[in-house]
N, C-alpha and C. Protein backbone atom coordinates (compact mmCIF):
# COMPACT_ATOMS: atom_id res chain seq x y z
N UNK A 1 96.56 56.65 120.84
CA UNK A 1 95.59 56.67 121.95
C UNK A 1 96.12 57.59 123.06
N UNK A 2 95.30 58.29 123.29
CA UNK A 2 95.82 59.25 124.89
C UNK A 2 95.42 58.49 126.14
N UNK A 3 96.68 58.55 126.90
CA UNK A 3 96.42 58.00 128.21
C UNK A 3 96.13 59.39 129.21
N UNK A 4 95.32 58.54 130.65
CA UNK A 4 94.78 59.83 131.31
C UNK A 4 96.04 60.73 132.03
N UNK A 5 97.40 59.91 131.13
CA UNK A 5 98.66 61.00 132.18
C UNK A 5 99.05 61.85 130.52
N UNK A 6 98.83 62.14 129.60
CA UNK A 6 99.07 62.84 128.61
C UNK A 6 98.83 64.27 129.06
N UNK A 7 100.21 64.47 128.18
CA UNK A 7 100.51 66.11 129.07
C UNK A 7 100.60 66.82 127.41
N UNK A 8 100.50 68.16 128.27
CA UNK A 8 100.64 69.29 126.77
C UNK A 8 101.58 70.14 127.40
N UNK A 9 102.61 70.87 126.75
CA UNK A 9 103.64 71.67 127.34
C UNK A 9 103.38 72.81 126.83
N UNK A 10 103.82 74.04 127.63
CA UNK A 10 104.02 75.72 127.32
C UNK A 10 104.94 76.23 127.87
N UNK A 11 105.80 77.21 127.20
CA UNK A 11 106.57 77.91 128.22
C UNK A 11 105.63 78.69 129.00
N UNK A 12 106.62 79.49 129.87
CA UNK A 12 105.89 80.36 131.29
C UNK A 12 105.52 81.65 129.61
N UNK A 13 106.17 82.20 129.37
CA UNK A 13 106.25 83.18 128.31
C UNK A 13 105.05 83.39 127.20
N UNK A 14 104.85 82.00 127.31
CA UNK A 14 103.58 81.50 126.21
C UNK A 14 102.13 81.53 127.15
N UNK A 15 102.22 81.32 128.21
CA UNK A 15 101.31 80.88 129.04
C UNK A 15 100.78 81.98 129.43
N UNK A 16 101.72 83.18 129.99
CA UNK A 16 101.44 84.67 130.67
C UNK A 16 100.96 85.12 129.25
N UNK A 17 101.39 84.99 127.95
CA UNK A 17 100.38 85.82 126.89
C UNK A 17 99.26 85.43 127.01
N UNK A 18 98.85 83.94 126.53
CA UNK A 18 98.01 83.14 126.37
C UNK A 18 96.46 84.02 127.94
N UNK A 19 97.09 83.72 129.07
CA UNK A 19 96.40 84.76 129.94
C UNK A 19 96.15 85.72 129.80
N UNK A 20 96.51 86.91 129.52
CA UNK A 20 96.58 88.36 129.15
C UNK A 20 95.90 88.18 127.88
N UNK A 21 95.63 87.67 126.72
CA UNK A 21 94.62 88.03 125.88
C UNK A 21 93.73 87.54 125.95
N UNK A 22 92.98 86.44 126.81
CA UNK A 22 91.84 86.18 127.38
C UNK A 22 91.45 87.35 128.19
N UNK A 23 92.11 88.13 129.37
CA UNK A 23 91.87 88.79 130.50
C UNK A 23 91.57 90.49 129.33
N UNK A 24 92.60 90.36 128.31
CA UNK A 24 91.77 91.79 127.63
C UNK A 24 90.75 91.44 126.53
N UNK A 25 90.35 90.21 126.77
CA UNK A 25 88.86 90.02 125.73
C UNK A 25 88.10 90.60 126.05
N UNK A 26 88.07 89.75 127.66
CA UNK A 26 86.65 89.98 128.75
C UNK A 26 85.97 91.27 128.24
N UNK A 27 84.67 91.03 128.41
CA UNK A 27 84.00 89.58 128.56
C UNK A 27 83.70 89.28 127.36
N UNK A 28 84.25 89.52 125.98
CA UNK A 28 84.22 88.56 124.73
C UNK A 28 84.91 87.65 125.21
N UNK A 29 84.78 86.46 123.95
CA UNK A 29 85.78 84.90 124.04
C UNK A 29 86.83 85.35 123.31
N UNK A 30 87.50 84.78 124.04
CA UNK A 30 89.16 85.21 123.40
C UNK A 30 89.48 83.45 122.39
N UNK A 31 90.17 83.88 121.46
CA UNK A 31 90.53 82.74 120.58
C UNK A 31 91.71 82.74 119.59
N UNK A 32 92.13 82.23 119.48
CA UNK A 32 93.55 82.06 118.66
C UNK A 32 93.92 80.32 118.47
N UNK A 33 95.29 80.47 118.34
CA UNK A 33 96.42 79.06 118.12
C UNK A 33 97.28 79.16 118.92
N UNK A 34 97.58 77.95 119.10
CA UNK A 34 98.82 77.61 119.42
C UNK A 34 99.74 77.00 118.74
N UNK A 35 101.25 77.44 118.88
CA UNK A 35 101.90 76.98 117.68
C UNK A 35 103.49 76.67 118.80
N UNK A 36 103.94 76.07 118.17
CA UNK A 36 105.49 75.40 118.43
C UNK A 36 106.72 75.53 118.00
N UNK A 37 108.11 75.94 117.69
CA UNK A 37 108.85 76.21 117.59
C UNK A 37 110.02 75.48 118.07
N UNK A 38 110.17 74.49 119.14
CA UNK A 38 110.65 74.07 120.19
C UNK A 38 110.37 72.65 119.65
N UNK A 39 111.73 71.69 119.16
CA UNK A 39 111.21 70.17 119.14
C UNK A 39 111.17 69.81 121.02
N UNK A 40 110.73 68.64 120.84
CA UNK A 40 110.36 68.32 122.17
C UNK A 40 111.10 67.66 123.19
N UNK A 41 112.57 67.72 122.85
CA UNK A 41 113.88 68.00 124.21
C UNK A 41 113.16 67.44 125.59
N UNK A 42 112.62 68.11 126.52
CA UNK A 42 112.12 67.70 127.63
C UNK A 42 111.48 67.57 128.07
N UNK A 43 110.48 67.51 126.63
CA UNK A 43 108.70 67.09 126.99
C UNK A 43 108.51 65.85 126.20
N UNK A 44 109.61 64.76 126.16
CA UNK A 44 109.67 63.56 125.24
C UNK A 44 109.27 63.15 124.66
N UNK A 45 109.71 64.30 123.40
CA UNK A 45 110.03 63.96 122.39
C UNK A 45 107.95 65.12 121.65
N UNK A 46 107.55 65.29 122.80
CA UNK A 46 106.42 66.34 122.06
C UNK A 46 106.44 67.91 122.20
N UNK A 47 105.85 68.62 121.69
CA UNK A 47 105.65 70.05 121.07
C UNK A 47 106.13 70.50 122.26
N UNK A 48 106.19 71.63 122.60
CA UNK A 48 106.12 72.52 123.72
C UNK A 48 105.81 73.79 123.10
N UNK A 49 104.65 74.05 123.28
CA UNK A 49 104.01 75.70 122.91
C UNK A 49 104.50 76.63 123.73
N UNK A 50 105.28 77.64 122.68
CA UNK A 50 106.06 78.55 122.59
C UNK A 50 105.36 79.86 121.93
N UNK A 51 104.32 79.94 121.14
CA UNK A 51 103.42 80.99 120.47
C UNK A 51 102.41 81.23 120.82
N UNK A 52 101.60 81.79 121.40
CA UNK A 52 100.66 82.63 121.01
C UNK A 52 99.94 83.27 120.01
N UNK A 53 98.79 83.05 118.96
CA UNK A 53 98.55 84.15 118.44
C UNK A 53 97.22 84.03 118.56
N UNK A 54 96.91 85.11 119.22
CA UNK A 54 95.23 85.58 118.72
C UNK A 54 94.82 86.08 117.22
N UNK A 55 93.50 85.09 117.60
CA UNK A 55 92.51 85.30 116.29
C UNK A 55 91.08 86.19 116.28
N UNK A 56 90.91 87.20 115.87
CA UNK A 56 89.82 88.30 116.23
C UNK A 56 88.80 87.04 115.84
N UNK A 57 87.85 87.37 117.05
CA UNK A 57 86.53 86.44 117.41
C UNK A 57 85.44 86.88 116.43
N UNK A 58 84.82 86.64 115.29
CA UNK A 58 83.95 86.56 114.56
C UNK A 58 82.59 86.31 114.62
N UNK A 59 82.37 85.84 115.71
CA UNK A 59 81.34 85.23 115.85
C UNK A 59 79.97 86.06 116.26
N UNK A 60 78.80 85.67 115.70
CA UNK A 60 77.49 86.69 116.15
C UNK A 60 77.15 87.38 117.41
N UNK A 61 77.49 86.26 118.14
CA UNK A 61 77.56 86.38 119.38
C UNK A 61 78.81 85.63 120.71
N UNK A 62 79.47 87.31 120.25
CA UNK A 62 81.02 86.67 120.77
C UNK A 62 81.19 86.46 122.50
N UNK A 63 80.01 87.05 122.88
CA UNK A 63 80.29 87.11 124.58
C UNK A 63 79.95 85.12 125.09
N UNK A 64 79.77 84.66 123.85
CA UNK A 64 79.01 83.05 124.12
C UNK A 64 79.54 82.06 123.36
N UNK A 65 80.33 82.48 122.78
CA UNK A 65 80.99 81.33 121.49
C UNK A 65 81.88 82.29 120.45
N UNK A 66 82.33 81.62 120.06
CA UNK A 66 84.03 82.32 118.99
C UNK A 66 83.93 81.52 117.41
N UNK A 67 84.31 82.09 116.47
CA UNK A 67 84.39 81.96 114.92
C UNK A 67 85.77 82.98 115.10
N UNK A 68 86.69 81.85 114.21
CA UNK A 68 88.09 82.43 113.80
C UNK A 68 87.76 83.69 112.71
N UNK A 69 88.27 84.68 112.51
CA UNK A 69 88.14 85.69 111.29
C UNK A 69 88.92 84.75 110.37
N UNK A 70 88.22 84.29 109.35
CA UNK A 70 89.19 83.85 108.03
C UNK A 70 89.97 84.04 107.01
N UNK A 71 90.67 85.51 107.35
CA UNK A 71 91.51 85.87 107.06
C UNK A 71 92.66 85.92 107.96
N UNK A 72 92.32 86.38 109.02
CA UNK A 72 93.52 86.25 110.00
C UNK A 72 93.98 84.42 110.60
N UNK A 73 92.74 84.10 110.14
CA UNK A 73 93.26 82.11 110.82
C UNK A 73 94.22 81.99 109.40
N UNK A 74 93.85 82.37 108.10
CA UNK A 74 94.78 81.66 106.62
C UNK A 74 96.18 82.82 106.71
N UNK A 75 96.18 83.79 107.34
CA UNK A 75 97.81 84.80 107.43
C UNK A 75 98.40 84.17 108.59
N UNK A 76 97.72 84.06 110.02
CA UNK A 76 98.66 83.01 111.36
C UNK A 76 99.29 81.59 110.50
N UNK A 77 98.29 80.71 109.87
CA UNK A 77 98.64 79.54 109.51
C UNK A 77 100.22 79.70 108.43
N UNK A 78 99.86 80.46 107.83
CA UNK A 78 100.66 80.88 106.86
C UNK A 78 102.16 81.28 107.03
N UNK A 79 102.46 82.37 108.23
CA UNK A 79 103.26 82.87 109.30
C UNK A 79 103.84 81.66 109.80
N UNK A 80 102.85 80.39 110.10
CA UNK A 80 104.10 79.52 111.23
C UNK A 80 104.91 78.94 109.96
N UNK A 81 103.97 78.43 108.80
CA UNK A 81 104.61 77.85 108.10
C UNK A 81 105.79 78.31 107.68
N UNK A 82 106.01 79.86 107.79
CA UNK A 82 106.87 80.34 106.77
C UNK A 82 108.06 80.69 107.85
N UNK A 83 107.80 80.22 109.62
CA UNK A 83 108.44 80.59 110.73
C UNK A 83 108.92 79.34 111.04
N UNK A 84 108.49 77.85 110.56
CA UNK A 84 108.86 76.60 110.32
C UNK A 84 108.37 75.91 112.07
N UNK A 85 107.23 76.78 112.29
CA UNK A 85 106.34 76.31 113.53
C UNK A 85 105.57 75.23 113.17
N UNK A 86 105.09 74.43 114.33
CA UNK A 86 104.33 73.67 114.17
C UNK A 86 102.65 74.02 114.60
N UNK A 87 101.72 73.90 114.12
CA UNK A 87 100.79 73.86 115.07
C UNK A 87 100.15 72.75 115.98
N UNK A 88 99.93 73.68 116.95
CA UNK A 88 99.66 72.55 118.34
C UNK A 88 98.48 72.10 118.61
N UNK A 89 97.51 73.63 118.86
CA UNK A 89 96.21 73.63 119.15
C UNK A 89 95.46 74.66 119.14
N UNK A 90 94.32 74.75 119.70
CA UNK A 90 93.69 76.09 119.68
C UNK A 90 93.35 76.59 120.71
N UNK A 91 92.68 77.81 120.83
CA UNK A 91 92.58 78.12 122.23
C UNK A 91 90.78 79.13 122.56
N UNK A 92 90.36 79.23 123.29
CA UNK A 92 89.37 80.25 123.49
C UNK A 92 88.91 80.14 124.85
N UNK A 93 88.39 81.10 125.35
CA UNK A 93 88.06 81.70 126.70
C UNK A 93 86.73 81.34 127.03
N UNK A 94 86.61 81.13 128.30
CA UNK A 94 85.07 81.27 129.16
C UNK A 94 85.36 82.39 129.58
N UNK A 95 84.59 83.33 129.72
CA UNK A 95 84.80 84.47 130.23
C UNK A 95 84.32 84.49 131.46
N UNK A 96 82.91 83.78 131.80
CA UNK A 96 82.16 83.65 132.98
C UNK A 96 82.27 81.71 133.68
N UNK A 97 82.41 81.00 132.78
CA UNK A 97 82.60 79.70 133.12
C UNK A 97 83.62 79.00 133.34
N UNK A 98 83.63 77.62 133.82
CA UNK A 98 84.56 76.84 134.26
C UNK A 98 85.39 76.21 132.77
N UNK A 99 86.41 75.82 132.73
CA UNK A 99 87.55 75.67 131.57
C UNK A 99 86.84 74.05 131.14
N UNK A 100 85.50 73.79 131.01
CA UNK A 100 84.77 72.53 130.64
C UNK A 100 84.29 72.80 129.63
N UNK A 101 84.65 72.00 128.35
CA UNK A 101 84.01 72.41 127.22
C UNK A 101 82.58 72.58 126.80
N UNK A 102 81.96 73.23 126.49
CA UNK A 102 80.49 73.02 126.67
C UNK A 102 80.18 72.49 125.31
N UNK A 103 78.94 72.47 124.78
CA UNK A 103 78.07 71.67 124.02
C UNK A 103 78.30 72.87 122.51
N UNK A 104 78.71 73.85 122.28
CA UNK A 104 78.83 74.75 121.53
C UNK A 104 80.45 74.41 121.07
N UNK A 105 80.91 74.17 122.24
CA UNK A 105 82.95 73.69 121.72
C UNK A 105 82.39 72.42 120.90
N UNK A 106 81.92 71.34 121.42
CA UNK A 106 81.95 70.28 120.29
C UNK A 106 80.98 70.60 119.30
N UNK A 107 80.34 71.48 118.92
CA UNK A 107 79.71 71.73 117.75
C UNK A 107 80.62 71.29 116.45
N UNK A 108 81.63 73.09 117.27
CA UNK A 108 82.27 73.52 116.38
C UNK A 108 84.05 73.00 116.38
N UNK A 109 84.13 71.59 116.99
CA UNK A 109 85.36 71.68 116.98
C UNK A 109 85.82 70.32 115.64
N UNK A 110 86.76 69.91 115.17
CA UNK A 110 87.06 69.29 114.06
C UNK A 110 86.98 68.19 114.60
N UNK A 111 86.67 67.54 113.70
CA UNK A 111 85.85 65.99 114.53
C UNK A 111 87.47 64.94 114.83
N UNK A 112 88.07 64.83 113.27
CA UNK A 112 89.32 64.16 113.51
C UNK A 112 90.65 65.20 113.70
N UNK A 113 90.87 64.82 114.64
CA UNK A 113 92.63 66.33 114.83
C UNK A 113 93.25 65.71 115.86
N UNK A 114 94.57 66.20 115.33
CA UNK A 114 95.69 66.04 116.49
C UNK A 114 95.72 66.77 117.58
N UNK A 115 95.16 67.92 116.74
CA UNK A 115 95.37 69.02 117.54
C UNK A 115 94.64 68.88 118.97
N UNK A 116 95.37 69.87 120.23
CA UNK A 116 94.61 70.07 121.41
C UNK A 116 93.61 70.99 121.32
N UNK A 117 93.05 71.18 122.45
CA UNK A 117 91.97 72.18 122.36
C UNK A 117 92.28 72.79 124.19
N UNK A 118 92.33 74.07 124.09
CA UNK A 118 92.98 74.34 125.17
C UNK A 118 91.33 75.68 125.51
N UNK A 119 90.95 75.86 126.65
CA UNK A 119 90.10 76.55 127.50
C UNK A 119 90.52 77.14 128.45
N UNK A 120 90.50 78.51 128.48
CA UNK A 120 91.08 79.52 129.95
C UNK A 120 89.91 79.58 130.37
N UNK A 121 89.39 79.73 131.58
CA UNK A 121 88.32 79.97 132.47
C UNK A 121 88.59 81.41 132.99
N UNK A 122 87.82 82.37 132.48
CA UNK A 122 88.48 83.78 133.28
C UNK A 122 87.08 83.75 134.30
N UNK A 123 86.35 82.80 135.10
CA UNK A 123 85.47 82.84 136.16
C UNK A 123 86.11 83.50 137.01
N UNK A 124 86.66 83.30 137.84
CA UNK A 124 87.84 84.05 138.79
C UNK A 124 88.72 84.94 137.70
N UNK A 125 88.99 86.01 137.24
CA UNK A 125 90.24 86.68 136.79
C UNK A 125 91.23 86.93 137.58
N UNK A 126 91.12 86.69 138.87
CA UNK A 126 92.56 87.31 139.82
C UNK A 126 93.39 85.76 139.71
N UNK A 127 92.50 84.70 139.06
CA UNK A 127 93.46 83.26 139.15
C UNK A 127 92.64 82.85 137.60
N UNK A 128 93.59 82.60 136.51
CA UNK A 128 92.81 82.36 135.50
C UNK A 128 92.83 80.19 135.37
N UNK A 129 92.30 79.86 134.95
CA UNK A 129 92.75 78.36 134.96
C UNK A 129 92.54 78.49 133.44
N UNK A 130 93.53 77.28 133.22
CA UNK A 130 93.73 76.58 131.67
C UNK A 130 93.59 75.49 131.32
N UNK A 131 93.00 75.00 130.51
CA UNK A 131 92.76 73.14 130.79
C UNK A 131 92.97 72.74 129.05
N UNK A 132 93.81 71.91 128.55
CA UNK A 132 93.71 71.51 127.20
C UNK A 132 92.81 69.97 127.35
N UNK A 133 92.69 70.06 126.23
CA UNK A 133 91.71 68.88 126.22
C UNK A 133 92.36 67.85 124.56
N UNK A 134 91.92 66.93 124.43
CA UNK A 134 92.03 66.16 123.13
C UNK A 134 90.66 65.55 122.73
N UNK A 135 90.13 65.73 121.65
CA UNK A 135 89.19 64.72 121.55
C UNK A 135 89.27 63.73 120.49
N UNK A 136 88.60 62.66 121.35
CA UNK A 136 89.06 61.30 120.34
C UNK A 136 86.90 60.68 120.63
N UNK A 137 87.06 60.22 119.81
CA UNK A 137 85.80 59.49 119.76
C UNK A 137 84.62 60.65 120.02
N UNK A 138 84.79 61.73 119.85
CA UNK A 138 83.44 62.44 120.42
C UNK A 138 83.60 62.90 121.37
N UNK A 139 84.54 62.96 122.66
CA UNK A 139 84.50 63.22 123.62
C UNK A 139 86.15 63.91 123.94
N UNK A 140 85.69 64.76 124.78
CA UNK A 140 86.62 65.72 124.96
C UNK A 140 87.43 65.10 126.13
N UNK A 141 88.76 64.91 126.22
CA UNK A 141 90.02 64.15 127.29
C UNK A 141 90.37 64.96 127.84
N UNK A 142 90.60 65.36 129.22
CA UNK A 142 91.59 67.01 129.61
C UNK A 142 92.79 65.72 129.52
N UNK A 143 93.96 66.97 129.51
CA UNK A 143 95.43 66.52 129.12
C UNK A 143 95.83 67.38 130.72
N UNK A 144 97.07 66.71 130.98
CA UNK A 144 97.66 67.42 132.13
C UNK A 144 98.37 68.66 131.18
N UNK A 145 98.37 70.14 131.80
CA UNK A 145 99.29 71.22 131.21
C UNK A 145 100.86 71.19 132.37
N UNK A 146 101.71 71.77 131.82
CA UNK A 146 102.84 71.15 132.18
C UNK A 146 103.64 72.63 131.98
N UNK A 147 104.39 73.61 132.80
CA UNK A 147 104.69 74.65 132.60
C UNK A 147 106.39 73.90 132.05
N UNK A 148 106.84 74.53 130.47
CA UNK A 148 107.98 74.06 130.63
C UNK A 148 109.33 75.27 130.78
């Protein structure tokens, strides 16, 4: 069960990419993974996202919603495994909106997962915001982000 103090960790390193390939989408949705490397030492005992990788946006209409290319989501997946990463979560951009998942994220997001679901808001680009989320029951949780 997630409580409303559940945190998700990144380094600064992970975080400044994670920004910068949202900010060179614009105004496509930027989308990728997040992946781990780092057992969880001082985020007790959980992940701390350490990777970055973007996933070229597929989708019909990419300035409004994101589709992983399925070749590049089965070579990243493939890569952590063979880099002995974990995966964490995923990621994609508002380019014009607030980091709130809209009605198109829960379409398309996996109904049961561990995984987070993380949203950059490039509304403002001179200040980008990031918000991960979890969903449990249908509904999307923001998680506190936690620079580690």
């Amino acid at each position: 069960m997630i409580t409303p103090y559940a945190k998700e960790f990144i380094t600064q390193l992970a975080y400044e990419k994670l920004v910068s390939i949202c900010l060179d989408a614009k105004p496509l949705e930027a989308c990728g993974i997040l992946a781990s490397s780092i057992a969880g030492g001082e985020a007790g005992g959980k992940a701390i996202v350490d990777t970055v990788i973007p996933i070229t946006n597929t989708h019909i209409d990419p300035t409004h919603s994101f589709t992983f290319d399925p070749s590049e989501w089965t070579a990243a997946y493939y890569s952590m495994q063979k880099n002995r990463q974990s995966l964490v979560g995923l990621f994609h951009s508002h380019p014009r909106t607030d980091a709130i998942p809209s009605s198109s994220d829960s379409e398309g997001f996996l109904p049961a997962s561990e995984l987070s679901y993380w949203i950059v808001s490039l509304r403002c680009s001179e200040k980008p915001e990031i918000k991960p989320y979890r969903r449990i029951d249908g509904q999307f949780i923001p998680l506190e982000l936690v620079l580690a």
